[in-house]
Protein backbone atom coordinates (compact mmCIF):
# COMPACT_ATOMS: atom_id res chain seq x y z
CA UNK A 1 -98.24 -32.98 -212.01
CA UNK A 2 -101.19 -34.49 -213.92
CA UNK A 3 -104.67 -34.66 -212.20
CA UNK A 4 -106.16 -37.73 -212.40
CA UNK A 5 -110.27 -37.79 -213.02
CA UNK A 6 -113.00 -39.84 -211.40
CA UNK A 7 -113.84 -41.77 -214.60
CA UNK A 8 -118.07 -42.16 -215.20
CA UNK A 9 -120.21 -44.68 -215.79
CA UNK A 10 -121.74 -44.80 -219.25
CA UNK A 11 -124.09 -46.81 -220.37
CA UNK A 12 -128.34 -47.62 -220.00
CA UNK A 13 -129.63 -47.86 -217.02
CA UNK A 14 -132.35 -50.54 -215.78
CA UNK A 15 -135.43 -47.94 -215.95
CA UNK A 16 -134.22 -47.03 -219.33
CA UNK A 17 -133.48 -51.09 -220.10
CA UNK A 18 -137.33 -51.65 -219.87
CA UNK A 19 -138.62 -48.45 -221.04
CA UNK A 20 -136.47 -48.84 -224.14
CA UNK A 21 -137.79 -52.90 -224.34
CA UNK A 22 -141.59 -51.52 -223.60
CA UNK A 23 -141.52 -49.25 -226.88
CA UNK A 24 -140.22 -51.36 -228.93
CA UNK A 25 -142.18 -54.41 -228.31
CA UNK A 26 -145.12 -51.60 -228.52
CA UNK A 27 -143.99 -50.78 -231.83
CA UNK A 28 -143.29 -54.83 -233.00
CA UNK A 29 -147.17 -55.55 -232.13
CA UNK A 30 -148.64 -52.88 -234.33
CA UNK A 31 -146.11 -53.85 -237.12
CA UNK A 32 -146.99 -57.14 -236.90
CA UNK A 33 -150.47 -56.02 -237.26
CA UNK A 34 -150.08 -53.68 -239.79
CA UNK A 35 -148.02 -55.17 -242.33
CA UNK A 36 -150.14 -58.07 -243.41
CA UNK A 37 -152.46 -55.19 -244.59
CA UNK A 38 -149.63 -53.78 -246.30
CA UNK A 39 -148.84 -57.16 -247.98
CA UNK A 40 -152.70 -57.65 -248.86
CA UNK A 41 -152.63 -54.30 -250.72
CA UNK A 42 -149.74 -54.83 -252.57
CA UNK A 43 -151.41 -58.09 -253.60
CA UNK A 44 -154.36 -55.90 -254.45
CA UNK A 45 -152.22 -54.08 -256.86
CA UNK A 46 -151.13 -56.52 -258.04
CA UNK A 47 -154.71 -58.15 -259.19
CA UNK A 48 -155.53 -54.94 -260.60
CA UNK A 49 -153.41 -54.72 -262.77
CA UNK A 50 -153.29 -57.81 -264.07
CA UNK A 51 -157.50 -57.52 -264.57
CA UNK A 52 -157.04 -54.13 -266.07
CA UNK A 53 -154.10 -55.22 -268.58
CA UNK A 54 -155.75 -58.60 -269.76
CA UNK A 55 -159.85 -57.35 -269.89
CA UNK A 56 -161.45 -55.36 -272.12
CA UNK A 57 -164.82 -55.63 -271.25
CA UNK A 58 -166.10 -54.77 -267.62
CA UNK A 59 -167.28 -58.56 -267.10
CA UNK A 60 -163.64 -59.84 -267.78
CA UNK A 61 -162.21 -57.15 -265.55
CA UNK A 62 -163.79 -58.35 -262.90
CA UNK A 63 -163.61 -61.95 -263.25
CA UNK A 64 -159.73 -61.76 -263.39
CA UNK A 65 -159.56 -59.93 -260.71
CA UNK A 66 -161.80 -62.51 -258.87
CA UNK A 67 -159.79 -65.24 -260.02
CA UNK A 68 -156.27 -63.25 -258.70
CA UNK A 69 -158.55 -62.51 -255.38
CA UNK A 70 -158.66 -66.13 -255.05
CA UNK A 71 -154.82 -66.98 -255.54
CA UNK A 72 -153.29 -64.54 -253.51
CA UNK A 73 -156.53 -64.74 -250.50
CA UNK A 74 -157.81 -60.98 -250.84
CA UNK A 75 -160.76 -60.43 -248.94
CA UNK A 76 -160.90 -56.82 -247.91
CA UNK A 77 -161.89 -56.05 -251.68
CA UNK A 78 -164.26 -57.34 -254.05
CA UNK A 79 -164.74 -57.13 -257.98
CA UNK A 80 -168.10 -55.12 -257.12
CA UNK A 81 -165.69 -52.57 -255.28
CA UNK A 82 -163.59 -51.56 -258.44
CA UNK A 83 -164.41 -48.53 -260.35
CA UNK A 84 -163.32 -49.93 -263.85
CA UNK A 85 -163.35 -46.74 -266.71
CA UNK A 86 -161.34 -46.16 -270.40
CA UNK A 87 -159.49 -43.49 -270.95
CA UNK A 88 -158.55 -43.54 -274.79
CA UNK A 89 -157.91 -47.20 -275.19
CA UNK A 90 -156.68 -48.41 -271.94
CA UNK A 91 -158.91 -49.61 -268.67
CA UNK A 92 -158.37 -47.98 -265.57
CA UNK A 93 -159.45 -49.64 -262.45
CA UNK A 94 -159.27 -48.04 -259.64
CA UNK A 95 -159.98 -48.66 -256.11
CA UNK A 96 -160.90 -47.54 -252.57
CA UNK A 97 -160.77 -49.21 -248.83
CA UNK A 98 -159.97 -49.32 -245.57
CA UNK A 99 -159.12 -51.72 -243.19
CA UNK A 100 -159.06 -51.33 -239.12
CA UNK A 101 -156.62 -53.13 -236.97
CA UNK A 102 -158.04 -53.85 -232.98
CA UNK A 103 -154.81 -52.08 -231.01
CA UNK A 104 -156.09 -52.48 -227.29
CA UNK A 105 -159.26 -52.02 -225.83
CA UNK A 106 -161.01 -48.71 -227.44
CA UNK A 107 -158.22 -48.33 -229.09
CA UNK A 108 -158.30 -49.28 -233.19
CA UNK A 109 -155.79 -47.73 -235.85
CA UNK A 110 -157.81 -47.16 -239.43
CA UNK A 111 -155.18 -47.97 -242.23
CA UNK A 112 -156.97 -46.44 -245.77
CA UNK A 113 -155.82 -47.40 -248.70
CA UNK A 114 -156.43 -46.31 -252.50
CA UNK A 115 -154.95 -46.89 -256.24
CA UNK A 116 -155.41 -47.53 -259.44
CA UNK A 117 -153.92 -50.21 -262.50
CA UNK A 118 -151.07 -48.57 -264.51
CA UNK A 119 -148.93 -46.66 -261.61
């Protein structure tokens, strides 16, 4: 004779429903935050690059990164905030900042970021 089992709920309940939904949104706010940083370094990269591949002299360096500030709307960074040096023949430029992101309150989060042309 077979014994038939209760079956058991599975599943999420309503606490967990909005805990779940609270975290996540949580984590969607800072992302949204965040990645526009992200995006602005990569741009920043990008620039550097560019300036370091196409100048020779410290001047030009600097203007074409000013000019690639301009297209892709860098602002965190300036030409006076590269640290533009040979080794053999190639220019390095390399660079240094950070940016904070208001969270809530006291709260901020402090993103730093760093590189250099040729990487």
């Amino acid at each position: 004779m077979a014994v038939q089992r209760k079956s058991t709920q599975r599943g999420i309940s309503l606490i967990g429903l909005v805990y779940n939904g609270v975290v996540l949104a949580c984590v969607g706010l800072v992302g949204a935050q965040v990645l526009p940083t992200y995006m602005e370094y990569t741009a920043v990269i990008k620039a550097v690059n560019k300036a370091a591949s196409e100048g020779g002299a410290v001047v030009e360096v600097r203007s074409t990164f000013d000019k690639m500030a301009q297209i892709d709307d860098i602002r965190t960074i300036s030409s006076k905030d590269l640290e533009i040096t040979k080794e053999g023949e190639k220019v390095v430029v390399k660079f240094e900042y950070q940016r904070e992101v208001h969270l809530a309150g006291p709260a901020w989060l402090t993103m730093k970021y760093a590189g250099r042309s040729g990487k």
